[in-house]
C-alpha atoms as a PDB file:
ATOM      1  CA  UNK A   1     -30.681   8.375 -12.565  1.00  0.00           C
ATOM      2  CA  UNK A   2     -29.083   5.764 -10.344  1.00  0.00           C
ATOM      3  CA  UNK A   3     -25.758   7.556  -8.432  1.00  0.00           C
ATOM      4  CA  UNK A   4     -23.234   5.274  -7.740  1.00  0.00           C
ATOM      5  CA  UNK A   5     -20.719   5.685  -4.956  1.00  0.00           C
ATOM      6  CA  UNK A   6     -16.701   5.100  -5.548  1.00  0.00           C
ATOM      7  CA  UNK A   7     -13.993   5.409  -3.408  1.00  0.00           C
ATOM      8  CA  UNK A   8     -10.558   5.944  -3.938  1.00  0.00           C
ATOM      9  CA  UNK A   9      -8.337   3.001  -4.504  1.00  0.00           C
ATOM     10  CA  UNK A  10      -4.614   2.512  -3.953  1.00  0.00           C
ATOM     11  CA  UNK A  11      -2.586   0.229  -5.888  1.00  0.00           C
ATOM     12  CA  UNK A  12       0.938   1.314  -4.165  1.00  0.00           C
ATOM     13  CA  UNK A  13       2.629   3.172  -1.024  1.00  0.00           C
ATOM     14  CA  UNK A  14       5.877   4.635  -0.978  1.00  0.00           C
ATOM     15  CA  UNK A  15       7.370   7.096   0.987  1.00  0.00           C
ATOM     16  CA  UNK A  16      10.061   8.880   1.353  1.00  0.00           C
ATOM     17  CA  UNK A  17      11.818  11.256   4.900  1.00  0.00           C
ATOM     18  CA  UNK A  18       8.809  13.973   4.252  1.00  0.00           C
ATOM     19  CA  UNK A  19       6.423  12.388   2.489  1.00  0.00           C
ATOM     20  CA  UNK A  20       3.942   9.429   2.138  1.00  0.00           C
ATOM     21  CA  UNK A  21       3.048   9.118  -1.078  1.00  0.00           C
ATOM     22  CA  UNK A  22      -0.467   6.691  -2.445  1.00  0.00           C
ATOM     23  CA  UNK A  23      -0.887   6.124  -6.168  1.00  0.00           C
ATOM     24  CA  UNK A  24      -4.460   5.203  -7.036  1.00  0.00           C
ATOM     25  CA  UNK A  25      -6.027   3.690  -9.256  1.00  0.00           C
ATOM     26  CA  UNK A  26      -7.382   6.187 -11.404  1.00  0.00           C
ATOM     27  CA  UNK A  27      -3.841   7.785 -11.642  1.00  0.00           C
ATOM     28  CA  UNK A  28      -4.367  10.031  -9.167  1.00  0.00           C
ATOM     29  CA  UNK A  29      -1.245  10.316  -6.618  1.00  0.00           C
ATOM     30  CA  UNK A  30      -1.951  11.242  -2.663  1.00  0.00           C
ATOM     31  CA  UNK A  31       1.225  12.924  -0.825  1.00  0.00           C
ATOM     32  CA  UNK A  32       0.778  14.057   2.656  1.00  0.00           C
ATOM     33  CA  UNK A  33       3.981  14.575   5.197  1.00  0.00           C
ATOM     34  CA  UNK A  34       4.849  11.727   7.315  1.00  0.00           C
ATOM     35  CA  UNK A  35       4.739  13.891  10.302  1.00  0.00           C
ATOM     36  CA  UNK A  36       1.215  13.279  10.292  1.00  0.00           C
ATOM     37  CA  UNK A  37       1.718   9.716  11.167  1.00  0.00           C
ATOM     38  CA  UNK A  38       4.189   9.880  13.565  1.00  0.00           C
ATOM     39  CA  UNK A  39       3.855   6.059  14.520  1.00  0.00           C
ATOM     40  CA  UNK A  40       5.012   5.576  10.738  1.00  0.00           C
ATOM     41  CA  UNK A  41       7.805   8.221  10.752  1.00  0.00           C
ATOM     42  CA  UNK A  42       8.949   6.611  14.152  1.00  0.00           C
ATOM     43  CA  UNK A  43       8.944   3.187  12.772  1.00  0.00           C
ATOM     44  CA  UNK A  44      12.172   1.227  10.469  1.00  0.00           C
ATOM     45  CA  UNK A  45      12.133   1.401   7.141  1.00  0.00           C
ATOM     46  CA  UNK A  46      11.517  -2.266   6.917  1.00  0.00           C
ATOM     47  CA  UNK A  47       8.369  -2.078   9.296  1.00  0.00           C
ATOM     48  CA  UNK A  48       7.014   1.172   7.141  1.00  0.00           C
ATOM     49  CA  UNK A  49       7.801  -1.257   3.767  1.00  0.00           C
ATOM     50  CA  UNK A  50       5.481  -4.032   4.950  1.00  0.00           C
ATOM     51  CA  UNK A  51       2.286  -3.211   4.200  1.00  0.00           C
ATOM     52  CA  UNK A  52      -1.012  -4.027   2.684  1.00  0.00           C
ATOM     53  CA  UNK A  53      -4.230  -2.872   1.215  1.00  0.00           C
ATOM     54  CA  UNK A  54      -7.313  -3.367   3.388  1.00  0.00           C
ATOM     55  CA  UNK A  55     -11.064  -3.174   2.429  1.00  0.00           C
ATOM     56  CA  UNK A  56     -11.015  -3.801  -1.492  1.00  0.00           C
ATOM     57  CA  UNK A  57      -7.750  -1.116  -1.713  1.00  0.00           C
ATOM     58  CA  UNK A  58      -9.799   1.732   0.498  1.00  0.00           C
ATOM     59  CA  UNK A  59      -7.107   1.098   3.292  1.00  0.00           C
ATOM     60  CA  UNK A  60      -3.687   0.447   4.089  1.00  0.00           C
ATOM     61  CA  UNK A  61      -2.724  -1.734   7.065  1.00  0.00           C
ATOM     62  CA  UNK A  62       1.138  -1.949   8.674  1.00  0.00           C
ATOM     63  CA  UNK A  63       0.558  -5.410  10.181  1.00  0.00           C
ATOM     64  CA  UNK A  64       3.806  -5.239  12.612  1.00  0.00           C
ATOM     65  CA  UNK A  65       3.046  -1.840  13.411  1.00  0.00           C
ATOM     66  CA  UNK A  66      -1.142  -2.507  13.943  1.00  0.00           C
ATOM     67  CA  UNK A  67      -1.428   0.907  12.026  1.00  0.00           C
ATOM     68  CA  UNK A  68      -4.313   1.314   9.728  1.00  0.00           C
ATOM     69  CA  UNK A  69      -4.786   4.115   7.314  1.00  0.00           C
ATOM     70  CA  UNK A  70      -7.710   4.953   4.848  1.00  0.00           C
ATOM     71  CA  UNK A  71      -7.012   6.318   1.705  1.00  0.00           C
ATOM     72  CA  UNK A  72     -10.172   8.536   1.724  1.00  0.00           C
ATOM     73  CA  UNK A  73      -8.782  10.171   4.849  1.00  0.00           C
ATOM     74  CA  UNK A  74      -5.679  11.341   3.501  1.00  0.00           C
ATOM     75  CA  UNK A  75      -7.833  13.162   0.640  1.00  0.00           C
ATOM     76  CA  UNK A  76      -9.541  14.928   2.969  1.00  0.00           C
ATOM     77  CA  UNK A  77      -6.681  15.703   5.105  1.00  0.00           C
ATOM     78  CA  UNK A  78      -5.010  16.765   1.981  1.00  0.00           C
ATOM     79  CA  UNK A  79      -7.794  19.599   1.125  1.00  0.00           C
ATOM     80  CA  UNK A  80      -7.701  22.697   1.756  1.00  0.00           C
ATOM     81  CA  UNK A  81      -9.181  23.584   4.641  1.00  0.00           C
ATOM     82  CA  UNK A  82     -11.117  27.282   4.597  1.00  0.00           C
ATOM     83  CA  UNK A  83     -11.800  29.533   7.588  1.00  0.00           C
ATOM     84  CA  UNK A  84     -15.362  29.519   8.869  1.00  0.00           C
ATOM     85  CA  UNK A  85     -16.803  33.044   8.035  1.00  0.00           C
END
């Protein structure tokens, strides 16, 4: 059995004053808080508009800003995260 690997894949970015919010391509929708990226909650709502997907969809670049996020990064930031026993 051959195992194929797939990442996830946005299609569009919005956000809003607490969130940033990634809907993929499966459906799936990725919401983490913008205080996580302060250089995007610091920048205009212009400069946060003006973006695009890097890396076949697996990554979001802000050009003006020279911000890059992955989209497999924010799933894992997203999880929750269990104490080590």
């Amino acid at each position: 059995m051959k195992f194929q690997l797939s990442f996830p894949v946005a299609k569009r970015v919005r956000f809003d004053a607490d969130f940033l919010h990634v809907d993929l391509a499966d459906g799936r929708v990725i919401s983490t808080p913008m205080r996580w990226y302060p250089e995007l909650r610091a920048a205009s709502v212009a400069d946060v508009s003006n973006y695009k997907f890097i890396c076949d969809g697996t990554g979001i670049e802000w050009p003006k800003l020279d911000y890059h996020l992955s989209v497999e990064s924010m799933l894992v930031a997203a999880a929750p995260m269990k104490k080590a026993a």
